[in-house]
Structures are given as C-alpha cells and as structure tokens.
PDB file of N, CA and C in Angstrom:
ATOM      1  N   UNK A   1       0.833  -1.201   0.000  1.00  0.00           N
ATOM      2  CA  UNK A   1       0.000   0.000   0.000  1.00  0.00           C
ATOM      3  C   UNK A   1       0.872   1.258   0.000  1.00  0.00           C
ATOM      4  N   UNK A   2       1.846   1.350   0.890  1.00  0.00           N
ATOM      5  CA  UNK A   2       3.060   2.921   1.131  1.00  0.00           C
ATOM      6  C   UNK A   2       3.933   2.838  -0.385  1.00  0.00           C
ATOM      7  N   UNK A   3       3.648   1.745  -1.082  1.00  0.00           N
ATOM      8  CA  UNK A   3       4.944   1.301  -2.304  1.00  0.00           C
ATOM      9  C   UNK A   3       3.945   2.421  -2.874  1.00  0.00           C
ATOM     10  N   UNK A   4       2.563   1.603  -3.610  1.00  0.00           N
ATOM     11  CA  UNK A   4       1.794   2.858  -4.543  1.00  0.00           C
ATOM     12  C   UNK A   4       1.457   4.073  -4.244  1.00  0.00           C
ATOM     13  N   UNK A   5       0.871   4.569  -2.950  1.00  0.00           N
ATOM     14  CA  UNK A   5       1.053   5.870  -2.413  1.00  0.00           C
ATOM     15  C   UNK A   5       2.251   6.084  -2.646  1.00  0.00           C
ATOM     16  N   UNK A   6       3.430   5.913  -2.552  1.00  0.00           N
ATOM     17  CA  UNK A   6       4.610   6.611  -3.191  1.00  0.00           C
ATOM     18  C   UNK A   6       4.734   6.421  -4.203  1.00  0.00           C
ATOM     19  N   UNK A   7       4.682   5.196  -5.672  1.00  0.00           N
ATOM     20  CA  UNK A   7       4.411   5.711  -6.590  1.00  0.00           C
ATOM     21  C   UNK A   7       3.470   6.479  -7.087  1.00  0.00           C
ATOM     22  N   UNK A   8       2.298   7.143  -6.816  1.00  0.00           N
ATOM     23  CA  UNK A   8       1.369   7.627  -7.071  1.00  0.00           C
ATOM     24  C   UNK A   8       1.972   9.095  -6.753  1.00  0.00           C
ATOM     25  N   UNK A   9       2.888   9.149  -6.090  1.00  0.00           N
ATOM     26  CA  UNK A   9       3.353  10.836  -5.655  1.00  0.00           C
ATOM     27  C   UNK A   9       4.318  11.133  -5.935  1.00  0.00           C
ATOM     28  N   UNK A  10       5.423   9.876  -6.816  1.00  0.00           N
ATOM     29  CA  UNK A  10       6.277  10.364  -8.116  1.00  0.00           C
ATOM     30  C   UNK A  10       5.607  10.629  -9.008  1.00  0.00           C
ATOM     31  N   UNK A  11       4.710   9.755  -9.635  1.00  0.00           N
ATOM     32  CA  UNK A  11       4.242  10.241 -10.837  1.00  0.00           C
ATOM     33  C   UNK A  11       3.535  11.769 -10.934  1.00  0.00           C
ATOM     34  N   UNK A  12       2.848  11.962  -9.881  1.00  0.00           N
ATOM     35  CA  UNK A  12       2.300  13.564  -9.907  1.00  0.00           C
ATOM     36  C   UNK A  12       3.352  14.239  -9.754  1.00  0.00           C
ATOM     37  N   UNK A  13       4.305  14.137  -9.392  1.00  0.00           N
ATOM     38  CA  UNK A  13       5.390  15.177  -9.271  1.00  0.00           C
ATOM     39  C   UNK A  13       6.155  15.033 -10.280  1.00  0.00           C
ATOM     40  N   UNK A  14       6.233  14.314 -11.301  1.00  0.00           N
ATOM     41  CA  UNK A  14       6.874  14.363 -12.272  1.00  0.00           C
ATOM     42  C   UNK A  14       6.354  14.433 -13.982  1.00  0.00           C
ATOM     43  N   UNK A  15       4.628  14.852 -13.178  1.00  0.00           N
ATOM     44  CA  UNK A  15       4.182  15.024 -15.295  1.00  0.00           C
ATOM     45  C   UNK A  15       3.829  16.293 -14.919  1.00  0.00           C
ATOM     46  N   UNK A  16       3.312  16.757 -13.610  1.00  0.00           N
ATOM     47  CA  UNK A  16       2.799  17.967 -13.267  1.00  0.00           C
ATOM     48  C   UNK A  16       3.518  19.381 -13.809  1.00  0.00           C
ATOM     49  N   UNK A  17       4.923  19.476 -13.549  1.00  0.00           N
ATOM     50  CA  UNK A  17       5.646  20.434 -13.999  1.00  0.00           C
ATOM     51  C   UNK A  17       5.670  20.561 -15.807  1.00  0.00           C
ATOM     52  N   UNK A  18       5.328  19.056 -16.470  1.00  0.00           N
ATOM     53  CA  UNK A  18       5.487  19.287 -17.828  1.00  0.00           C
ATOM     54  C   UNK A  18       3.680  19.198 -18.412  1.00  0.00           C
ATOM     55  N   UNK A  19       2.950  19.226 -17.543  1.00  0.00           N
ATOM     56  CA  UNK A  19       1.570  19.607 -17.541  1.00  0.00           C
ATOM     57  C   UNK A  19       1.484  21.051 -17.443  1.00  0.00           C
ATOM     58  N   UNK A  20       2.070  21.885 -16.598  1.00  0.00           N
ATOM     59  CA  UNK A  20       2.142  23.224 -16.222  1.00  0.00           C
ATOM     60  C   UNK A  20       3.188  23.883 -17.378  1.00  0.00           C
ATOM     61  N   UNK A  21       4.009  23.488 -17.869  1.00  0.00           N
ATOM     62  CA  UNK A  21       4.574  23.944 -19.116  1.00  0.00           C
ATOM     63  C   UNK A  21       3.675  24.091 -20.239  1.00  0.00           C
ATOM     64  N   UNK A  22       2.798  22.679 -20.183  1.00  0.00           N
ATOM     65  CA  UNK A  22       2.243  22.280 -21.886  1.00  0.00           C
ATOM     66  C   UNK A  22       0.934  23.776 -22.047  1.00  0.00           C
ATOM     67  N   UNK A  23       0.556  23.822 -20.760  1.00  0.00           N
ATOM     68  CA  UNK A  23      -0.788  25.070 -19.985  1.00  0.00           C
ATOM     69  C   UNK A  23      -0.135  26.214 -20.597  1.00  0.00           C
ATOM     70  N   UNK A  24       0.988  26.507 -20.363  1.00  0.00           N
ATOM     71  CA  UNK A  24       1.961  27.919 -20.600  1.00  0.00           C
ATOM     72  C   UNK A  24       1.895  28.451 -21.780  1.00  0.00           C
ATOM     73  N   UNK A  25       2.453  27.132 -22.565  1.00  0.00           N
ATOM     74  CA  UNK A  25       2.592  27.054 -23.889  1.00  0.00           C
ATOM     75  C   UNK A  25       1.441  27.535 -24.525  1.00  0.00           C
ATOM     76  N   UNK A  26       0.705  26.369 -24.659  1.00  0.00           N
ATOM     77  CA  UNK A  26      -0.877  26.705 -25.103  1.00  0.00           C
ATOM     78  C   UNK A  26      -1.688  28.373 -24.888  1.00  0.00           C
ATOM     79  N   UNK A  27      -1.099  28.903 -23.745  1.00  0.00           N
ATOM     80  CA  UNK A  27      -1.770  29.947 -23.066  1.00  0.00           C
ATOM     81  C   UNK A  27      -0.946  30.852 -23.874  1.00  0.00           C
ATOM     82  N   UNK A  28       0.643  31.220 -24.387  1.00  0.00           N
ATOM     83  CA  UNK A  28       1.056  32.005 -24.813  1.00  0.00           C
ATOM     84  C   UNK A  28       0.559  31.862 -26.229  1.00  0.00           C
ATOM     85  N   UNK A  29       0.658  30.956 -27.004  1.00  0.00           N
ATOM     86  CA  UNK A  29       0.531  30.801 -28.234  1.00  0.00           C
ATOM     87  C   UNK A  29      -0.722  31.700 -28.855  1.00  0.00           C
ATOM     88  N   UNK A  30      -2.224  31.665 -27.874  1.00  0.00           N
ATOM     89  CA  UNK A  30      -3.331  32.209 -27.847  1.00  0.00           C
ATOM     90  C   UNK A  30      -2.996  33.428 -28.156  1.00  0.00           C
ATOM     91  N   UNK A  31      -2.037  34.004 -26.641  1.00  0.00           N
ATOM     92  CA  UNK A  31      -2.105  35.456 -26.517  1.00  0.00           C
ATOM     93  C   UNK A  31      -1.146  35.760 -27.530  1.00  0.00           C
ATOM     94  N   UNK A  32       0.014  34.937 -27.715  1.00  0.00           N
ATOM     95  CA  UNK A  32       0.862  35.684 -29.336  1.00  0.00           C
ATOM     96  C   UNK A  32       0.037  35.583 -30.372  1.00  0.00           C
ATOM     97  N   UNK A  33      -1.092  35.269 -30.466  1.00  0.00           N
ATOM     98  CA  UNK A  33      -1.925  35.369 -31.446  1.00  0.00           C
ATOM     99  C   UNK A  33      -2.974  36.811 -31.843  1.00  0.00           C
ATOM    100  N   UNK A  34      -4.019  36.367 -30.466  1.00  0.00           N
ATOM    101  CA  UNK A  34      -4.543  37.684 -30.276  1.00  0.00           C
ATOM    102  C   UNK A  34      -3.470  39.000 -29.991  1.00  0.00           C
ATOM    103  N   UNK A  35      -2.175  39.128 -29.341  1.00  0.00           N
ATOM    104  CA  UNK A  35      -2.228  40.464 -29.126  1.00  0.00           C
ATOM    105  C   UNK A  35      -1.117  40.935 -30.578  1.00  0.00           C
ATOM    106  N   UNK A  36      -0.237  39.798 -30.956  1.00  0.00           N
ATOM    107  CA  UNK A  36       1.103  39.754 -31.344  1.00  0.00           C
ATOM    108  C   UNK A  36       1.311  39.831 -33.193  1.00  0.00           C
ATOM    109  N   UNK A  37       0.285  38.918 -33.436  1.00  0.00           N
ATOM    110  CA  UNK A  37       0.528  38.283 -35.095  1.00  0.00           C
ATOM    111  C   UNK A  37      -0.558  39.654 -35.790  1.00  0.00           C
ATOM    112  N   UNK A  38      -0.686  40.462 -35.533  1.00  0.00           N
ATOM    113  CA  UNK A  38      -1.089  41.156 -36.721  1.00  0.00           C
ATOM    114  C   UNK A  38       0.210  42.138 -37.132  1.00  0.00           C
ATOM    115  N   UNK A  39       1.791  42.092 -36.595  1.00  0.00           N
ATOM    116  CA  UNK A  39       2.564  42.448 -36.750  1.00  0.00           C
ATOM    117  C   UNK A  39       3.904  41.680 -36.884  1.00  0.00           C
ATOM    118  N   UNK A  40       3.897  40.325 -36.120  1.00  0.00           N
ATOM    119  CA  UNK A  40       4.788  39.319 -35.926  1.00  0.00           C
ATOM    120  C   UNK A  40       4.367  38.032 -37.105  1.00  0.00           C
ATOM    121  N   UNK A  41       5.002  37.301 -36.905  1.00  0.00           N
ATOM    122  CA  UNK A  41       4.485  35.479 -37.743  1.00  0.00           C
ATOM    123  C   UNK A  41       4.726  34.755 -36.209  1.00  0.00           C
ATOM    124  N   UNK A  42       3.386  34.111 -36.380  1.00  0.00           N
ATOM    125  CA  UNK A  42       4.135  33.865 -34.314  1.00  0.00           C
ATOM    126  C   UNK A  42       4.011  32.293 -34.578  1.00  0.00           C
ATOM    127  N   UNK A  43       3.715  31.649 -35.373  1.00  0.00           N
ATOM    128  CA  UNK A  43       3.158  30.163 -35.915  1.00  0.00           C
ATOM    129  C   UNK A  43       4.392  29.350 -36.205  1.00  0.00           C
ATOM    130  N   UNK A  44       4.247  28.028 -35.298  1.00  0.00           N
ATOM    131  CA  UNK A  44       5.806  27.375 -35.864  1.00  0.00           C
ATOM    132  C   UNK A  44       5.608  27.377 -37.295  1.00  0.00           C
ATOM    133  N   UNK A  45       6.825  27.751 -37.948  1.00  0.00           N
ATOM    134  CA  UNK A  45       7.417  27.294 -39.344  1.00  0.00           C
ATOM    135  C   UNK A  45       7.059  28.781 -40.226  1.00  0.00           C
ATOM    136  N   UNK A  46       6.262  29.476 -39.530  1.00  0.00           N
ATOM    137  CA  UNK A  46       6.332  31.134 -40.064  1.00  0.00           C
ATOM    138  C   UNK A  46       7.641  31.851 -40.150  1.00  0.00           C
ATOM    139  N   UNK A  47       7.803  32.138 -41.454  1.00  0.00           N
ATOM    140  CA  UNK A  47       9.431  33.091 -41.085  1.00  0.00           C
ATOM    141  C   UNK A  47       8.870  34.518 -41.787  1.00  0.00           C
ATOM    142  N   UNK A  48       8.231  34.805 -41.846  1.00  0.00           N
ATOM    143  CA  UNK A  48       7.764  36.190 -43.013  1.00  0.00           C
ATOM    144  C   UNK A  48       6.333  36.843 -41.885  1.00  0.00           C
ATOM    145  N   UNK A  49       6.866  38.130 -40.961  1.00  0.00           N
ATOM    146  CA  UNK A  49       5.812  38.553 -40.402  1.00  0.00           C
ATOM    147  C   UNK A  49       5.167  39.551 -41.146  1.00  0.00           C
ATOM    148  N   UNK A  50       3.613  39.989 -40.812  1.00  0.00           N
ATOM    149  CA  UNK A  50       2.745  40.750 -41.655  1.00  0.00           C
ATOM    150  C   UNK A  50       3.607  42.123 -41.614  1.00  0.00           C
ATOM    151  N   UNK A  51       4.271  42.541 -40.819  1.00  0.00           N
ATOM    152  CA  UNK A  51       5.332  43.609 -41.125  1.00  0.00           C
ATOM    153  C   UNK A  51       5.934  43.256 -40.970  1.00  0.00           C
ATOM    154  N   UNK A  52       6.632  43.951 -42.086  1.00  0.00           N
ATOM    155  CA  UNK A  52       8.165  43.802 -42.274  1.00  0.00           C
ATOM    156  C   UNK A  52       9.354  44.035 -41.262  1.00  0.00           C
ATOM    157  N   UNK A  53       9.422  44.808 -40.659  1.00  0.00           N
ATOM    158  CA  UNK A  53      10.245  45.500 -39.376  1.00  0.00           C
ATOM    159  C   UNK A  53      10.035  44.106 -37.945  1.00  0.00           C
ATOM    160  N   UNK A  54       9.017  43.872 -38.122  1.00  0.00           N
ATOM    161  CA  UNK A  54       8.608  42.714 -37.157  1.00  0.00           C
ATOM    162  C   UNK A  54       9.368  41.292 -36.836  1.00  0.00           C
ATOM    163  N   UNK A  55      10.212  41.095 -36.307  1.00  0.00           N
ATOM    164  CA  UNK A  55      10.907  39.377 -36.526  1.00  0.00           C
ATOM    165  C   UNK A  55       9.914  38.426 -36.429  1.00  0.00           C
ATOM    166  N   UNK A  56       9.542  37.368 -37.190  1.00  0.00           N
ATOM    167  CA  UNK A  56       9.012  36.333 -36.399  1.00  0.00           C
ATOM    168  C   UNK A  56       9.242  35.545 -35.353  1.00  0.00           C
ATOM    169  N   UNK A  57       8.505  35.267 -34.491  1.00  0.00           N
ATOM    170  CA  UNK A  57       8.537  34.555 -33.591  1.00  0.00           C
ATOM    171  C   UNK A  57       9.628  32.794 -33.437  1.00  0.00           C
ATOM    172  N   UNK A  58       9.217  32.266 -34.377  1.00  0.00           N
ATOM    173  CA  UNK A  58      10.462  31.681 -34.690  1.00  0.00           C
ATOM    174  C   UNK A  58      11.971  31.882 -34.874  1.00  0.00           C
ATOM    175  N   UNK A  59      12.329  32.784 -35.553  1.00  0.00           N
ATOM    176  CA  UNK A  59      13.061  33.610 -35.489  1.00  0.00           C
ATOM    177  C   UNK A  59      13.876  33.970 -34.357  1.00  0.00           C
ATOM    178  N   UNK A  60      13.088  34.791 -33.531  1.00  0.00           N
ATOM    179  CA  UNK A  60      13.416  34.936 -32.256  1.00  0.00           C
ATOM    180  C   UNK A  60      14.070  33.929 -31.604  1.00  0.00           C
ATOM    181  N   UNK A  61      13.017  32.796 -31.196  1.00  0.00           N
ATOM    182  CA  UNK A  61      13.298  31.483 -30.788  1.00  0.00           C
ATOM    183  C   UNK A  61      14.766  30.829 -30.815  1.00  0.00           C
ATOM    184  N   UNK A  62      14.943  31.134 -32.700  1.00  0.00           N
ATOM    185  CA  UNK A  62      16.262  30.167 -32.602  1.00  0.00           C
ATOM    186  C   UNK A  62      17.689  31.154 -32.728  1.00  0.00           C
ATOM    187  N   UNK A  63      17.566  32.190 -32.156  1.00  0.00           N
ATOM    188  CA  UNK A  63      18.711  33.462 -31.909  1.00  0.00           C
ATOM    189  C   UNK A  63      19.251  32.650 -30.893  1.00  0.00           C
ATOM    190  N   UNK A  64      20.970  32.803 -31.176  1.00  0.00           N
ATOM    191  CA  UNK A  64      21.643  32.001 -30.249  1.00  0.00           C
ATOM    192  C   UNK A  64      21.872  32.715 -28.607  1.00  0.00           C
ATOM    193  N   UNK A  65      21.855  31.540 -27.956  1.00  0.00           N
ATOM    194  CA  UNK A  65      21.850  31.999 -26.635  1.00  0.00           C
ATOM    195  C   UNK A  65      20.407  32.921 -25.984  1.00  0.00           C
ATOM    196  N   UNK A  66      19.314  32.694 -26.564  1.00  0.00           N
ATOM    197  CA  UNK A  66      18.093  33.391 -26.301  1.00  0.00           C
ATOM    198  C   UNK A  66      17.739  32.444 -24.764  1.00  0.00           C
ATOM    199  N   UNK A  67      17.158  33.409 -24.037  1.00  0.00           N
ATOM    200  CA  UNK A  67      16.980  32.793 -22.774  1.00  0.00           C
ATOM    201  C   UNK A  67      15.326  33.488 -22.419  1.00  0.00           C
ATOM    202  N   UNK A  68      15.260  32.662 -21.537  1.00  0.00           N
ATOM    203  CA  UNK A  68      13.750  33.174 -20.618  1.00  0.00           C
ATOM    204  C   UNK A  68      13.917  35.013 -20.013  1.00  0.00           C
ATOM    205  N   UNK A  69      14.758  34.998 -19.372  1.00  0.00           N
ATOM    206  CA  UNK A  69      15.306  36.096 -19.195  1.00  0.00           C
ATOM    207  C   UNK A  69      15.305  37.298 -20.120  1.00  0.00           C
ATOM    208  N   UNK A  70      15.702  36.963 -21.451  1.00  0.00           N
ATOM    209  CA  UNK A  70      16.000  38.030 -22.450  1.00  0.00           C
ATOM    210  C   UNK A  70      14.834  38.113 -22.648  1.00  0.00           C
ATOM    211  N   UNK A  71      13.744  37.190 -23.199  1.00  0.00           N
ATOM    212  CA  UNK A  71      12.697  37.514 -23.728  1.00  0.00           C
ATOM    213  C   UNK A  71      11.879  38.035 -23.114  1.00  0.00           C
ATOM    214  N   UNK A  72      11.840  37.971 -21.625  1.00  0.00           N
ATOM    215  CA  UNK A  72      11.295  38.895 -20.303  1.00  0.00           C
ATOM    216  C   UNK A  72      11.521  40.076 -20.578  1.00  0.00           C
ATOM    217  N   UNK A  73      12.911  40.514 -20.716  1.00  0.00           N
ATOM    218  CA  UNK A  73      13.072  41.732 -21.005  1.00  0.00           C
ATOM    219  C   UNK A  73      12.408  42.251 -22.305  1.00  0.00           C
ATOM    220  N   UNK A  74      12.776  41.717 -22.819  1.00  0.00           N
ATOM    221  CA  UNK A  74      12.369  42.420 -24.220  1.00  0.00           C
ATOM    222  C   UNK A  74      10.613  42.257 -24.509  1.00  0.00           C
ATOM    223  N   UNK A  75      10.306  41.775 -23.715  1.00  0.00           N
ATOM    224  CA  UNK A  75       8.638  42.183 -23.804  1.00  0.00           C
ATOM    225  C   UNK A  75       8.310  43.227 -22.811  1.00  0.00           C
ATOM    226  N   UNK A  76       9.122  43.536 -22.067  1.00  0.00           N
ATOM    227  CA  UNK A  76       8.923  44.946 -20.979  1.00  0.00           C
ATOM    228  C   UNK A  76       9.674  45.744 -21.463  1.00  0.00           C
ATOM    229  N   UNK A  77      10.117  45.773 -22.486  1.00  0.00           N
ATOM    230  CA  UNK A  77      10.461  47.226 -22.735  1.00  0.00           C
ATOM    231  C   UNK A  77       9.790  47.659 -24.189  1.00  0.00           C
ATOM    232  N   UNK A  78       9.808  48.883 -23.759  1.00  0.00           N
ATOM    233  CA  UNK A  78       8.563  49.489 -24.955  1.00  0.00           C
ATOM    234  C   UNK A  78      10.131  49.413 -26.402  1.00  0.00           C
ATOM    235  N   UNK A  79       9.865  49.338 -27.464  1.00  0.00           N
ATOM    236  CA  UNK A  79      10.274  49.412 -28.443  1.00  0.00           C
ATOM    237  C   UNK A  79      10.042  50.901 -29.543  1.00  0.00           C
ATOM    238  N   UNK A  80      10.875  51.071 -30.527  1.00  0.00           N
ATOM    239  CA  UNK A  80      10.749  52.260 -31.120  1.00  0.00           C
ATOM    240  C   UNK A  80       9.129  52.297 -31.895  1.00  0.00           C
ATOM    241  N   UNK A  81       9.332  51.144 -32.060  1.00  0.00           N
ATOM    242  CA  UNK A  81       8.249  50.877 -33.304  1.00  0.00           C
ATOM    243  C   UNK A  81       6.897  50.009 -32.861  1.00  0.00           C
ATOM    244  N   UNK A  82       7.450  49.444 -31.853  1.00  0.00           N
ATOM    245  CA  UNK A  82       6.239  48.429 -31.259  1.00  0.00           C
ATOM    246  C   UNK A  82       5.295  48.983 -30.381  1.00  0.00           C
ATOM    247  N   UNK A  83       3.784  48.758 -30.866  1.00  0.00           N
ATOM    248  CA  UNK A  83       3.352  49.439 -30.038  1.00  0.00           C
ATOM    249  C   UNK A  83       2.749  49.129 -28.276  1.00  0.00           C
ATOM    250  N   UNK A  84       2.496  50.311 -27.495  1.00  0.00           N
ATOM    251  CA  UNK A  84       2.728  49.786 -26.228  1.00  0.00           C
ATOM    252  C   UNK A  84       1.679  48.854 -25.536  1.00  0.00           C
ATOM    253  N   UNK A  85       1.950  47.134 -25.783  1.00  0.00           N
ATOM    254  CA  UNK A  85       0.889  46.572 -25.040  1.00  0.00           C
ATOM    255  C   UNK A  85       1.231  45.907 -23.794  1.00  0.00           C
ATOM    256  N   UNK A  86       0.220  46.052 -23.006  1.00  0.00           N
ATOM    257  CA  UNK A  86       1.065  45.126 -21.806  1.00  0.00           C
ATOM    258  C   UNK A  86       0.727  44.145 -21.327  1.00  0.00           C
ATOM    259  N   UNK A  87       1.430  43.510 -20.960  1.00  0.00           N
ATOM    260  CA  UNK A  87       1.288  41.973 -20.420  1.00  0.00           C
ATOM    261  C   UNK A  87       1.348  41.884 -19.385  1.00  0.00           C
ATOM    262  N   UNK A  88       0.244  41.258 -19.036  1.00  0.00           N
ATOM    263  CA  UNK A  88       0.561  40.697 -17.072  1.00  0.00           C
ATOM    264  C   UNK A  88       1.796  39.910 -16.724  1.00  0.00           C
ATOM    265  N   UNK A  89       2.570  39.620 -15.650  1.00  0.00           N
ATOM    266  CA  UNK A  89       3.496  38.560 -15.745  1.00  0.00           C
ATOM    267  C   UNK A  89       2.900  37.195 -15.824  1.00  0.00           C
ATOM    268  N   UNK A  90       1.950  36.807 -15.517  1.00  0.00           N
ATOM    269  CA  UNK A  90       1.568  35.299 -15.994  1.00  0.00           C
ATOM    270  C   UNK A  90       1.167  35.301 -17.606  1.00  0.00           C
ATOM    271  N   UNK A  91       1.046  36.560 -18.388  1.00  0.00           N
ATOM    272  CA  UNK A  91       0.689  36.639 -19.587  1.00  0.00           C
ATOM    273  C   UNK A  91       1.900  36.445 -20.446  1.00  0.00           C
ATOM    274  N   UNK A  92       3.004  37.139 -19.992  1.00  0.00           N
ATOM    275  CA  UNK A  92       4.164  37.514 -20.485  1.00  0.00           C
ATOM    276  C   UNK A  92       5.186  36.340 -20.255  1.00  0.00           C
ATOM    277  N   UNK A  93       5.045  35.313 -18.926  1.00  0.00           N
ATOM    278  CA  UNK A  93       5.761  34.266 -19.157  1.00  0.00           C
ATOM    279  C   UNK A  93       5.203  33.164 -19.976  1.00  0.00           C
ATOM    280  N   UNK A  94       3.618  33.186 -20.093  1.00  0.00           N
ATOM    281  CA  UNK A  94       3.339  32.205 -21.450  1.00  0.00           C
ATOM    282  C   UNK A  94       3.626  32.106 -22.884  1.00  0.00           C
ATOM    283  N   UNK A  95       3.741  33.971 -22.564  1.00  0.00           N
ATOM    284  CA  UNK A  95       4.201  34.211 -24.392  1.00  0.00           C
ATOM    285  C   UNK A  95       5.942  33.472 -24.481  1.00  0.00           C
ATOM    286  N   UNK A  96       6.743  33.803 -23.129  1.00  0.00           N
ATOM    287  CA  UNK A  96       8.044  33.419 -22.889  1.00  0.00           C
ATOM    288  C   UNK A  96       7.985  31.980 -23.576  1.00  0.00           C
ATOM    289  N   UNK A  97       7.029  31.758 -22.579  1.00  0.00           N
ATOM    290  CA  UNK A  97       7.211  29.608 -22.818  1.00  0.00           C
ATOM    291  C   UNK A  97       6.665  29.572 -24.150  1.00  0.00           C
ATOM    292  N   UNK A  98       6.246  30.359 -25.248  1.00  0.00           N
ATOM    293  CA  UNK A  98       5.490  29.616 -25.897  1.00  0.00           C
ATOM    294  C   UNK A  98       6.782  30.229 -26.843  1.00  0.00           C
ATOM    295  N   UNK A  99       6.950  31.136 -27.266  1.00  0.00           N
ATOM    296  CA  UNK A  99       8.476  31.500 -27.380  1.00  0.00           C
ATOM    297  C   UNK A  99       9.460  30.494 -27.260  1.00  0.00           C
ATOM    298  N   UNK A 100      10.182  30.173 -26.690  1.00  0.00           N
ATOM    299  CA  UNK A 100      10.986  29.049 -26.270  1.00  0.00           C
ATOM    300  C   UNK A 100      10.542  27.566 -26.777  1.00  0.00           C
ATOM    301  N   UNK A 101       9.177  27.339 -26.742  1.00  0.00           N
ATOM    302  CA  UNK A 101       8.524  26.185 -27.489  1.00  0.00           C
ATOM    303  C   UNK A 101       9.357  25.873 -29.228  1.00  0.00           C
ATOM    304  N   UNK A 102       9.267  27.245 -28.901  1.00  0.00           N
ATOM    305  CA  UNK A 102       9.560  27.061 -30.933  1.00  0.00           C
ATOM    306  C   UNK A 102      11.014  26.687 -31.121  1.00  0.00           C
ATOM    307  N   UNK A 103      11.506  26.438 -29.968  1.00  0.00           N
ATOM    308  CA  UNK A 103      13.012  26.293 -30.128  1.00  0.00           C
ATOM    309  C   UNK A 103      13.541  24.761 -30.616  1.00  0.00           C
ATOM    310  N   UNK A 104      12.374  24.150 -30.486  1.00  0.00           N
ATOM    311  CA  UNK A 104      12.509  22.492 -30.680  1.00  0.00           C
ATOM    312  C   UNK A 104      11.622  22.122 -31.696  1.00  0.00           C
ATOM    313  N   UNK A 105      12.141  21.493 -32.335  1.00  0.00           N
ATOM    314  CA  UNK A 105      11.025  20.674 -33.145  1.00  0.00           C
ATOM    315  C   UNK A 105      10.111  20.135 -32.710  1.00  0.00           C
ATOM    316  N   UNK A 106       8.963  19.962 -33.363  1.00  0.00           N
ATOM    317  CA  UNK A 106       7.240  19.317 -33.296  1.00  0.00           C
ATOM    318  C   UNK A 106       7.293  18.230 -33.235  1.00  0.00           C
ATOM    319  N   UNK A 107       7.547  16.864 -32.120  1.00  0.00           N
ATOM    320  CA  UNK A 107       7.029  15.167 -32.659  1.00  0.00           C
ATOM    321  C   UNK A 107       5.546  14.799 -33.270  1.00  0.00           C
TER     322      UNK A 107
END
C-alpha cells in the first residue's frame, strides 16, 4: 500500500511540472496570437511577419543563446516601433514559454 502511495506521488510530481509547461505554452501561443501576429508570424514554421520590421517569432526562438530572461526583457520594454501593449506577468511568461517552445522541433 506505502509502495503505490509513493508511486502515485512520483508520478504527480513528475508530469505535473510538464503539464504546467504544456498550460503555458498553449496559453502564450493564444495570446501571441490575439495580441502579437497582426505584426509578428508567431506560428511554428512562419518566417515572413505581416510587417516587415517585425521578426518572427520563430526567429526569435532560434537566436543564439536566447533565454527566458531576455525575452522577459524584451517584452517589458517598450520598443521604437512596437506598439505599447502590456502583459501581465503570468501573460508575459506564457508568451516566454510559448516563445521558447519554438526552439525544438514538433514530434
């Protein structure tokens, strides 16, 4: 009985964190949609955003050494050209994770 109660409380502790990622993901992808792609390409395998000045999101993604961190920043800071929207921090780390998603290939 203590064997499966403890397996039962590895296994939640070990899909949960990549359950709470997959949530992130999904949740940024939305909001790079609604707030992001009428200026960005935010869609895996998009390289051509509706403006030109705009990087795609992919793009971004596979810039070397891109971190959670950078992309934090660079969604809090207002840009010359970008205009000013803001993101909550649970908004802004989904766009992060969903960002970072694109860094790997699709199985």
């Amino acid at each position: 009985m203590m064997r499966a109660i403890g397996l039962a409380a590895l296994l939640v502790l070990t899909t949960a964190p990549g359950a709470a990622q997959d949530r992130a993901v999904r949740l940024g992808e939305a909001a790079a949609q609604r707030l992001c792609a009428d200026c960005h390409a935010v869609r895996r395998g998009e390289l051509r955003s509706p403006f030109s000045g705009a990087p795609a999101f992919p793009v971004i993604a596979m810039v070397p050494g891109m971190t959670a961190a950078a992309l934090r920043v660079a969604l809090h800071t207002s840009h010359r050209i970008m205009p000013d929207i803001m993101l909550g921090p649970d908004e802004r780390d989904d766009v992060v994770a969903y960002i970072l998603s694109l860094q790997t290939p699709r199985e």
